[in-house]
PDB file of N, CA and C in Angstrom:
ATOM      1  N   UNK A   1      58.155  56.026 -91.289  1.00  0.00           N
ATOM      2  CA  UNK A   1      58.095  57.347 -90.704  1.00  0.00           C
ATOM      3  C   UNK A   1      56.640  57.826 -90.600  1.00  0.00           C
ATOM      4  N   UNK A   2      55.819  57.479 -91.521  1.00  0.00           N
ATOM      5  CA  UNK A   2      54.548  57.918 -91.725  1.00  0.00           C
ATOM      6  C   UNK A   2      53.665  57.330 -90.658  1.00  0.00           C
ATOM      7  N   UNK A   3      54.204  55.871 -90.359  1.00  0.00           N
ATOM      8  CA  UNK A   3      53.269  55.208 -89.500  1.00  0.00           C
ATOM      9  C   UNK A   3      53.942  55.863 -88.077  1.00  0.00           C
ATOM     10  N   UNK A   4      54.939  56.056 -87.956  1.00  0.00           N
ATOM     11  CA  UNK A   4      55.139  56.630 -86.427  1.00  0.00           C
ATOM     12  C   UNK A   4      54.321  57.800 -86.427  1.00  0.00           C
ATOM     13  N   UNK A   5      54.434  58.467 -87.277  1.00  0.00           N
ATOM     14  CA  UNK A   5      53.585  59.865 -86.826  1.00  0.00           C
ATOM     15  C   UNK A   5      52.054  59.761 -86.692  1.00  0.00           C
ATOM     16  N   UNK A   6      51.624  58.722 -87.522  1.00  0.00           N
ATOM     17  CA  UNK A   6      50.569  58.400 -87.420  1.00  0.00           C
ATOM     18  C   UNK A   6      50.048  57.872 -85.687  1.00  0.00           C
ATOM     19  N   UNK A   7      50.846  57.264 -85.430  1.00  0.00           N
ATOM     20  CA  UNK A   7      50.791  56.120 -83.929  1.00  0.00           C
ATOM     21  C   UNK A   7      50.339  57.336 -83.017  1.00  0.00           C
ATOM     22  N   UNK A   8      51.983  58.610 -83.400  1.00  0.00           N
ATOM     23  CA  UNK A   8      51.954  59.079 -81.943  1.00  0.00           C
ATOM     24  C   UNK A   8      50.528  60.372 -81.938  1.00  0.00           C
ATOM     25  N   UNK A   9      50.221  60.414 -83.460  1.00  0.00           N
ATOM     26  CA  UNK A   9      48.695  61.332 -83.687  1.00  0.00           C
ATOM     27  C   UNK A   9      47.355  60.464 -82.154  1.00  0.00           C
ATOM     28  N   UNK A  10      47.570  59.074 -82.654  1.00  0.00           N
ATOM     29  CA  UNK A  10      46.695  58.492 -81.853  1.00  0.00           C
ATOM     30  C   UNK A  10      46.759  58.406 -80.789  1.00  0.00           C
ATOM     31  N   UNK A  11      47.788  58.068 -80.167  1.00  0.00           N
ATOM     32  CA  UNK A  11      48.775  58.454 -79.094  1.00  0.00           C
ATOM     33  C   UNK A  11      48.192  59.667 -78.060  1.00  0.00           C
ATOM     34  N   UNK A  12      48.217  60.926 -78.369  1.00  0.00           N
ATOM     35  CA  UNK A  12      48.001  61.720 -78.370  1.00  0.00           C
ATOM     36  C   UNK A  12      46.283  62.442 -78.295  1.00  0.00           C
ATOM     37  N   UNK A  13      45.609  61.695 -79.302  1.00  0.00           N
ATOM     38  CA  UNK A  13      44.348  62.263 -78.944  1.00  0.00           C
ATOM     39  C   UNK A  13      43.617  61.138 -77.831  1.00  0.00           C
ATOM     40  N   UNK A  14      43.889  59.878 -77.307  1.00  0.00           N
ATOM     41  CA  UNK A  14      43.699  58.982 -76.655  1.00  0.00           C
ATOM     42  C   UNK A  14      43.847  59.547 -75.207  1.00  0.00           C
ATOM     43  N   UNK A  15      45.072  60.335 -75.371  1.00  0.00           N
ATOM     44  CA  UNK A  15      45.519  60.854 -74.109  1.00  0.00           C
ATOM     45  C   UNK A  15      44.685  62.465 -73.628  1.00  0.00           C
ATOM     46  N   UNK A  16      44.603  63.120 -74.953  1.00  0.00           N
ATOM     47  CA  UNK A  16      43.504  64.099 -75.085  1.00  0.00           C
ATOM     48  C   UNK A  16      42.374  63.657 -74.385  1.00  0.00           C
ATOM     49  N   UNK A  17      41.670  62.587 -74.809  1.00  0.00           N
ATOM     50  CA  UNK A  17      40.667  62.456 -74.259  1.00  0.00           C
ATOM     51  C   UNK A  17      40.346  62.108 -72.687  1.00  0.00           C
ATOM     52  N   UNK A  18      41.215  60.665 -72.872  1.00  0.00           N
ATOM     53  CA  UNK A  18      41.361  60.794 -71.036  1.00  0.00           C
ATOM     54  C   UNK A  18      41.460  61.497 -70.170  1.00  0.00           C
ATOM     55  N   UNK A  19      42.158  62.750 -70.895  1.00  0.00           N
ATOM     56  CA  UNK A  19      42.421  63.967 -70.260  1.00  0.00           C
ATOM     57  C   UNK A  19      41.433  64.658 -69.852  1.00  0.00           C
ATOM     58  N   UNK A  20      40.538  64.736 -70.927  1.00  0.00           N
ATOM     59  CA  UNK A  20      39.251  65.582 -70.402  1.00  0.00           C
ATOM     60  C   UNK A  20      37.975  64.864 -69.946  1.00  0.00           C
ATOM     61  N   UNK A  21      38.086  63.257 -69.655  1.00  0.00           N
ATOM     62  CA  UNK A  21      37.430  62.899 -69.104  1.00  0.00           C
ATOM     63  C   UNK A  21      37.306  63.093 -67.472  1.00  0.00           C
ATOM     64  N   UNK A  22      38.465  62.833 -67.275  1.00  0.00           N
ATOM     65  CA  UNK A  22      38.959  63.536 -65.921  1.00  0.00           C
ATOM     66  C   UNK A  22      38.934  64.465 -65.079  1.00  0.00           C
ATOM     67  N   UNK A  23      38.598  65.548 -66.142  1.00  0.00           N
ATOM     68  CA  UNK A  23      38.631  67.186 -65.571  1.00  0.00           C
ATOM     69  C   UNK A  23      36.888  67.363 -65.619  1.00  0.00           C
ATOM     70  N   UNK A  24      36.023  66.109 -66.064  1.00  0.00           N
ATOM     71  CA  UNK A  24      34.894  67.059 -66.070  1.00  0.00           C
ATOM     72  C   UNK A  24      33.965  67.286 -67.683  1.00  0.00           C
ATOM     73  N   UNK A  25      34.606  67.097 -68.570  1.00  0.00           N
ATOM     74  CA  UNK A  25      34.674  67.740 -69.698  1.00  0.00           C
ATOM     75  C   UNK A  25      34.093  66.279 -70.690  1.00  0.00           C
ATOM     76  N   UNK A  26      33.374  66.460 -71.673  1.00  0.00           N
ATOM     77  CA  UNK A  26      33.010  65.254 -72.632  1.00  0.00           C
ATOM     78  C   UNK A  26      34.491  64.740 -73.110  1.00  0.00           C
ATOM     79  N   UNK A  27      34.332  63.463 -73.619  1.00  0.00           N
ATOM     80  CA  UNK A  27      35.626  62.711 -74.315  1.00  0.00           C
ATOM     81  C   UNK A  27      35.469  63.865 -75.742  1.00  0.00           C
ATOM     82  N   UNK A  28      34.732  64.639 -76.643  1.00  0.00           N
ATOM     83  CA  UNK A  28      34.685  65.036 -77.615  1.00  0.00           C
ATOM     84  C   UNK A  28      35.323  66.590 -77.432  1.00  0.00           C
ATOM     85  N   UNK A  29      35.899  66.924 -76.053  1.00  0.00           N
ATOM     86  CA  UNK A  29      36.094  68.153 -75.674  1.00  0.00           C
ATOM     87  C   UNK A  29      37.689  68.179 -74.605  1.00  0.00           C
ATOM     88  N   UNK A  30      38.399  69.082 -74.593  1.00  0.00           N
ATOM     89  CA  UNK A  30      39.657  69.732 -74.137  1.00  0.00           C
ATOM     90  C   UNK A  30      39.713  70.674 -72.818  1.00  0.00           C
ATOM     91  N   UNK A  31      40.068  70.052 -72.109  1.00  0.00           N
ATOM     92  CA  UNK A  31      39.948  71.141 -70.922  1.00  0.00           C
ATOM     93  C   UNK A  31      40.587  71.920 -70.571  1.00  0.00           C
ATOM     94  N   UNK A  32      40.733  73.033 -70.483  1.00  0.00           N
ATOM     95  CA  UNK A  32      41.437  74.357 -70.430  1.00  0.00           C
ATOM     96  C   UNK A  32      41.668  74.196 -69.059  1.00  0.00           C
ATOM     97  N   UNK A  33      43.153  74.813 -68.622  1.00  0.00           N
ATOM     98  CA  UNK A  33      44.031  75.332 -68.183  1.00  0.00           C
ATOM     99  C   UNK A  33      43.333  75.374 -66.578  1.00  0.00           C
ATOM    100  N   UNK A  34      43.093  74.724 -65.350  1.00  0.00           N
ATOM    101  CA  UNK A  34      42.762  74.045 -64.099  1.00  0.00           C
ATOM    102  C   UNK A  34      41.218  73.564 -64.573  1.00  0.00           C
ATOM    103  N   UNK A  35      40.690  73.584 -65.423  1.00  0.00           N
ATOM    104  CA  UNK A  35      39.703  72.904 -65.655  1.00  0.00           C
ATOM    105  C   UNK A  35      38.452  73.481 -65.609  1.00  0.00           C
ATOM    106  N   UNK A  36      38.682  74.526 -65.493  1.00  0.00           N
ATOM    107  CA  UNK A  36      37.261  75.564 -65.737  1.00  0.00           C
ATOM    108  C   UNK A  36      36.939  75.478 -66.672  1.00  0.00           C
ATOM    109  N   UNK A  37      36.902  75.023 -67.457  1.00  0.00           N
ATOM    110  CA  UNK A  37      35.744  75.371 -68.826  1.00  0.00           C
ATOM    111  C   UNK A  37      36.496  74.457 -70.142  1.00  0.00           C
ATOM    112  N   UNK A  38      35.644  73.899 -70.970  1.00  0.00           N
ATOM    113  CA  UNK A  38      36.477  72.795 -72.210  1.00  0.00           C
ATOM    114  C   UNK A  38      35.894  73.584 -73.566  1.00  0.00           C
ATOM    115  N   UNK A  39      36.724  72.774 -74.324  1.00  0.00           N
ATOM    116  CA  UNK A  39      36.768  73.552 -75.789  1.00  0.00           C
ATOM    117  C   UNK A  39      36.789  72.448 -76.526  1.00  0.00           C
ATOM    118  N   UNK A  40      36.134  71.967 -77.863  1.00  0.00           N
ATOM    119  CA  UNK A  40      35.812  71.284 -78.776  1.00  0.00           C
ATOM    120  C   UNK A  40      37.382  71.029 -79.138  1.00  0.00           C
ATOM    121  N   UNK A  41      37.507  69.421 -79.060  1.00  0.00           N
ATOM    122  CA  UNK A  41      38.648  69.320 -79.268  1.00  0.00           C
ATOM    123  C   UNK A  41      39.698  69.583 -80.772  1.00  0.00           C
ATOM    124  N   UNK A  42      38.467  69.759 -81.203  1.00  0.00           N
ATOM    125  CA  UNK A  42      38.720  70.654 -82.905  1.00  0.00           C
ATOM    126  C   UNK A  42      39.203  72.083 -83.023  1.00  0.00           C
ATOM    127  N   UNK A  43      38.971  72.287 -81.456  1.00  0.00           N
ATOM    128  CA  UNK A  43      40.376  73.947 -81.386  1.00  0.00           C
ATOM    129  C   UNK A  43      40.885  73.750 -80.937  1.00  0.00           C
ATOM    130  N   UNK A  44      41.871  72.486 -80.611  1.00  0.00           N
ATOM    131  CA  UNK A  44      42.819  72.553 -80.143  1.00  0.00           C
ATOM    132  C   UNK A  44      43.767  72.744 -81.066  1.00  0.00           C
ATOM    133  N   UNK A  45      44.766  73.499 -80.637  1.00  0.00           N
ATOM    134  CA  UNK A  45      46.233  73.460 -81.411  1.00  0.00           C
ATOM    135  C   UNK A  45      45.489  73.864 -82.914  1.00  0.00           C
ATOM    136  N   UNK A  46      44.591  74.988 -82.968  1.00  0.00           N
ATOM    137  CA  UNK A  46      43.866  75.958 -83.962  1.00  0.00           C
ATOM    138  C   UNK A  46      44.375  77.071 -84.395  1.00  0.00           C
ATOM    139  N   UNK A  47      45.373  77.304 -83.374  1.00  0.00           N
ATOM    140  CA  UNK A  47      46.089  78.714 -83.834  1.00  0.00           C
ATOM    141  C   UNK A  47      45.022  79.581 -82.839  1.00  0.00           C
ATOM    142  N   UNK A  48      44.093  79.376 -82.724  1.00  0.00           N
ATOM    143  CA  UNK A  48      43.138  80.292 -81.813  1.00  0.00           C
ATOM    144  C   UNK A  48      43.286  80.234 -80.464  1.00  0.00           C
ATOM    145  N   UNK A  49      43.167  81.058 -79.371  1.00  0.00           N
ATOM    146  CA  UNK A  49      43.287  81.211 -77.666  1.00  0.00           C
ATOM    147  C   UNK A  49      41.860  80.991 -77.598  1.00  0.00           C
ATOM    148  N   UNK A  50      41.540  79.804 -77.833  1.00  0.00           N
ATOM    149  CA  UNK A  50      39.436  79.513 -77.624  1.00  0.00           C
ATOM    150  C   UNK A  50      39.810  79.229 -75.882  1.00  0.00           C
ATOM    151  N   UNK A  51      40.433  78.842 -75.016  1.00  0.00           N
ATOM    152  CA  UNK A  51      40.505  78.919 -73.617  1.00  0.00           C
ATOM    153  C   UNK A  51      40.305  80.249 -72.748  1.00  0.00           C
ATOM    154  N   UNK A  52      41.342  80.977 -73.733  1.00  0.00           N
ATOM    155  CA  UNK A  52      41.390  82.386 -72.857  1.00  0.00           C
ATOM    156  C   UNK A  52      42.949  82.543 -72.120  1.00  0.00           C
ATOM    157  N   UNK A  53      43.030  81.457 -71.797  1.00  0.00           N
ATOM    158  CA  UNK A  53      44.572  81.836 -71.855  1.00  0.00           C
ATOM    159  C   UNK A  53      45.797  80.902 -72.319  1.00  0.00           C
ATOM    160  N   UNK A  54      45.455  80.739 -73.560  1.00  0.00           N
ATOM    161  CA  UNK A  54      46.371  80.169 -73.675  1.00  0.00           C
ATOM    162  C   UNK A  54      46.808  77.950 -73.963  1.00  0.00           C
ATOM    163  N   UNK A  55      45.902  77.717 -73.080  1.00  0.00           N
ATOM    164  CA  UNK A  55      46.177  76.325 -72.407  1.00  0.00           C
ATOM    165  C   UNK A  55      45.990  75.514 -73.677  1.00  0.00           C
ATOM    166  N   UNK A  56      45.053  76.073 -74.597  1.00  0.00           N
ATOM    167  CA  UNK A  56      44.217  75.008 -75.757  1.00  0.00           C
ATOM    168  C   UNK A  56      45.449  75.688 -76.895  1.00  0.00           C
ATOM    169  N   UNK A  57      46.301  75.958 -76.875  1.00  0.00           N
ATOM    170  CA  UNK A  57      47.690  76.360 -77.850  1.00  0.00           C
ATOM    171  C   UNK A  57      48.963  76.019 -76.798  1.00  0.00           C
ATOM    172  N   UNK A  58      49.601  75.102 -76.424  1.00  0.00           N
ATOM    173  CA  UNK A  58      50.666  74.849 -75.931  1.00  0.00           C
ATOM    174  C   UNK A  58      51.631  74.934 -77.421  1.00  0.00           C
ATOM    175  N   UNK A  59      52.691  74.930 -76.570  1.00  0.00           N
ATOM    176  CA  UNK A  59      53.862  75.255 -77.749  1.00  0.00           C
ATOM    177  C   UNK A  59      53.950  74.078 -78.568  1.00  0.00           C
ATOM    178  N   UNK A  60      54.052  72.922 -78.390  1.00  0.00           N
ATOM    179  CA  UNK A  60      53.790  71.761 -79.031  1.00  0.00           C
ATOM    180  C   UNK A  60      52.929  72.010 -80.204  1.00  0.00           C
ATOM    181  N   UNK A  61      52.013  73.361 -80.659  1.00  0.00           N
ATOM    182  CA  UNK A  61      51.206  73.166 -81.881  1.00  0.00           C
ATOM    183  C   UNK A  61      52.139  74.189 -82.482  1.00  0.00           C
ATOM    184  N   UNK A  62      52.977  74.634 -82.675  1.00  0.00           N
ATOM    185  CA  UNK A  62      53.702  75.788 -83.406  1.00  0.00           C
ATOM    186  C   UNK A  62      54.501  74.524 -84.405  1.00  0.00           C
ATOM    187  N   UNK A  63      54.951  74.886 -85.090  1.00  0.00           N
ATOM    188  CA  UNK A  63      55.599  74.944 -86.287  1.00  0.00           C
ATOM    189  C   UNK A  63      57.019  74.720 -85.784  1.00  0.00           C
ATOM    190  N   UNK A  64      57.376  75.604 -85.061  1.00  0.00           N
ATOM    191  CA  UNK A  64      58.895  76.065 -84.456  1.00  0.00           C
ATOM    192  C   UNK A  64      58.986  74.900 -83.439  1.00  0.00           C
ATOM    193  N   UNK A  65      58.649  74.715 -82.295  1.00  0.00           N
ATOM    194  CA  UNK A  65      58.386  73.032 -81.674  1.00  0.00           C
ATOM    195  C   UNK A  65      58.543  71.889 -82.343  1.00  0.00           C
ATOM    196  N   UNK A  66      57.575  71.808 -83.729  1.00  0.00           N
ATOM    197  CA  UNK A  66      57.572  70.346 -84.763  1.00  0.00           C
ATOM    198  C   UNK A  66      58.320  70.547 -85.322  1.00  0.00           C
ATOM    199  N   UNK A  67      59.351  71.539 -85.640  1.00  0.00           N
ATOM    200  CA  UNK A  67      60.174  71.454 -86.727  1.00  0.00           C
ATOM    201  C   UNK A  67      61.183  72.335 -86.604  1.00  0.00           C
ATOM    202  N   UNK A  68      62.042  72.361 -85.136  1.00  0.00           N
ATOM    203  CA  UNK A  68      63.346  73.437 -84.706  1.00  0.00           C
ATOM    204  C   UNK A  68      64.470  73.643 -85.583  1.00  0.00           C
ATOM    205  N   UNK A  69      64.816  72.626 -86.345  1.00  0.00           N
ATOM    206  CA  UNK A  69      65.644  72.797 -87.604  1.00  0.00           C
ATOM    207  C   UNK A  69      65.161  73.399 -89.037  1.00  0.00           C
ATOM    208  N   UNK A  70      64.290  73.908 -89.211  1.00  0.00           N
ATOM    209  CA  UNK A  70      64.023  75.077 -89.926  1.00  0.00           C
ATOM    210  C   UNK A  70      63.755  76.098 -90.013  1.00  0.00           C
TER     211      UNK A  70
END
C-alpha cells in the first residue's frame, strides 16, 4: 500500500512538471490556471490560493477528496 502511494506521489509530480514545462513555466514551478503566471511547486496543494484563483488548490489536495469515507 505504501509503495502504491508512493508510485502515484511520483506519478504525479512527473506529470506536475511536464505540465509546467509546457505552459512556459520552470520544471521547479506550477502553472496557474491558462498559464499566466507559475507558483513554486512547493505551494501547491498548500492550503494557500498563491495563483489567485484557485488553480494551485484543486480539490484533489483536501482531505475530503483523499479520504471521502471519513
Amino acid at each position: 500500500m505504501i509503495m502504491k502511494a508512493i508510485h502515484q506521489s511520483l506519478l504525479a509530480a512527473l506529470a506536475l512538471a511536464l505540465l509546467g514545462v509546457c505552459y512556459g513555466c520552470k520544471i521547479s514551478e506550477y502553472p496557474c490556471k491558462g498559464g499566466a503566471s507559475c507558483v513554486p511547486l512547493d505551494k501547491y496543494c498548500d492550503g494557500r490560493d498563491d495563483c489567485g484563483d484557485g488553480s494551485d488548490e484543486p480539490k484533489m489536495c483536501t482531505g475530503e477528496f483523499l479520504h471521502p469515507c471519513v
